[in-house]
Protein backbone atom coordinates (compact mmCIF):
# COMPACT_ATOMS: atom_id res chain seq x y z
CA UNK A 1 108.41 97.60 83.24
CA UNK A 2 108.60 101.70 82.81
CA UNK A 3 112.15 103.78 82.48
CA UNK A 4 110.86 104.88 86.50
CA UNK A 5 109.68 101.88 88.32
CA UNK A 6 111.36 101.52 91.25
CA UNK A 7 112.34 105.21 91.63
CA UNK A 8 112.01 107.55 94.57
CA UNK A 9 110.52 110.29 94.00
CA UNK A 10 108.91 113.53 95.71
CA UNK A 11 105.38 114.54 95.32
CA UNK A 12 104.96 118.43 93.54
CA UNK A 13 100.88 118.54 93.27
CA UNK A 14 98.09 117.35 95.38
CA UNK A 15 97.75 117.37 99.06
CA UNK A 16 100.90 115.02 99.36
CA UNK A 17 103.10 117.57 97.84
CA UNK A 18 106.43 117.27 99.56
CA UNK A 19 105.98 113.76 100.45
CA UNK A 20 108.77 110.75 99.31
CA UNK A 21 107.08 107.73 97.57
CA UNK A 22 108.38 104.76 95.14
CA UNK A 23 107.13 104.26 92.18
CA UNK A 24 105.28 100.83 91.82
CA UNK A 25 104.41 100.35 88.46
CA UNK A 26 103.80 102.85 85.32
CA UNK A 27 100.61 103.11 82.57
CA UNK A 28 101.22 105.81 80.23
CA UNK A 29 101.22 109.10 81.58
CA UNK A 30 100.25 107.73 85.16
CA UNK A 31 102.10 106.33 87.78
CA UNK A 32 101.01 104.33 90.96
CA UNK A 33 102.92 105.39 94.08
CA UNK A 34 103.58 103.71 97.60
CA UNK A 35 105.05 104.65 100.64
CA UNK A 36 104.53 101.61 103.01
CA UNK A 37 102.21 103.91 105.32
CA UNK A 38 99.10 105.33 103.82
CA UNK A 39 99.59 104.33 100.05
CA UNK A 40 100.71 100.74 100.70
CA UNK A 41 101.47 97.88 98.10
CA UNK A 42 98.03 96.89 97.76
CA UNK A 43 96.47 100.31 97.21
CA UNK A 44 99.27 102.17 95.40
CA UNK A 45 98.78 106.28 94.55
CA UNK A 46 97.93 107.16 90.98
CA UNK A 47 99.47 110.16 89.98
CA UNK A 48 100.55 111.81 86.76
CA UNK A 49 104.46 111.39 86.21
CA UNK A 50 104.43 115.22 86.00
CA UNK A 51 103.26 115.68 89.89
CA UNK A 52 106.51 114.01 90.87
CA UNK A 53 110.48 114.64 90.69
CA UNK A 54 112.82 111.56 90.54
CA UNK A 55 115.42 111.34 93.29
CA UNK A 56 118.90 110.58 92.72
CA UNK A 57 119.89 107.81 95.51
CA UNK A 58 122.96 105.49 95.07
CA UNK A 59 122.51 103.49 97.71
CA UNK A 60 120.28 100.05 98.11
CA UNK A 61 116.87 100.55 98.37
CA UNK A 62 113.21 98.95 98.15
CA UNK A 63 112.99 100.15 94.77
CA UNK A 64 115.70 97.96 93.72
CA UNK A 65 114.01 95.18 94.24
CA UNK A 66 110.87 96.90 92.31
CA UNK A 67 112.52 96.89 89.32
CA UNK A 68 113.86 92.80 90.01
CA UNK A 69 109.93 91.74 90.11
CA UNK A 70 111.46 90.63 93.65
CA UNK A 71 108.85 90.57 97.16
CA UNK A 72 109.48 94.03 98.74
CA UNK A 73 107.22 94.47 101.58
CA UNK A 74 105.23 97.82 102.93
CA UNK A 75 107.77 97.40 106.07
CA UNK A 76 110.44 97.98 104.16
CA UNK A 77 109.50 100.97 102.24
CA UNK A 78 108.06 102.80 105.39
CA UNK A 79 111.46 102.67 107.06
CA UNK A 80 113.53 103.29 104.11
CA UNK A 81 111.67 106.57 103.29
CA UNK A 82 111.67 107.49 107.40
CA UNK A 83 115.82 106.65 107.09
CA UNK A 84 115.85 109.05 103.67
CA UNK A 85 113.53 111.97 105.21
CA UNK A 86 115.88 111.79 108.05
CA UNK A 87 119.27 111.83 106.39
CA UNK A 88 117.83 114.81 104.07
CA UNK A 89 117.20 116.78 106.77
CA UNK A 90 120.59 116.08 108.13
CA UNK A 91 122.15 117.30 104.92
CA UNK A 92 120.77 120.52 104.59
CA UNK A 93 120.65 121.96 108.09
């Protein structure tokens, strides 16, 4: 398991740019990303760990249970990121 599975992170490149995702697994310089929607568990996002910026989140997520090898289901990660996007925008209005 990478230093960043399990992480939340924000797209920088590509025609997601802007969008939240979790980091599934890692393979060198690559990373496979999922957001429960359109990049779900069984077709993760490749993506070079550049494209992306870690977020910082304290609380319990999806990605916790990533990192535990522990069943986390699209479900989940679609309504944690929709929870997140909505709390962000919250914070800096």
């Amino acid at each position: 398991m990478g230093e960043y599975t399990g992480l939340l992170v924000k797209s920088t490149a590509g025609h997601d740019k802007g969008e939240f995702f979790f980091i599934l697994r890692e393979e060198g310089e690559y990373i496979y990303l999922v957001d429960g929607k359109i990049r779900r568990l069984d077709c993760p996002k490749k993506k070079k760990k550049k494209h992306v910026i870690p977020l910082l989140w304290e609380k319990q997520s999806p990605g916790d249970k990533i990192r535990e090898n522990k069943r986390v289901t699209d479900e989940e990660i679609k309504h944690f990121i929709r929870c997140f996007k909505r709390e962000d925008q919250v914070v800096r209005r």
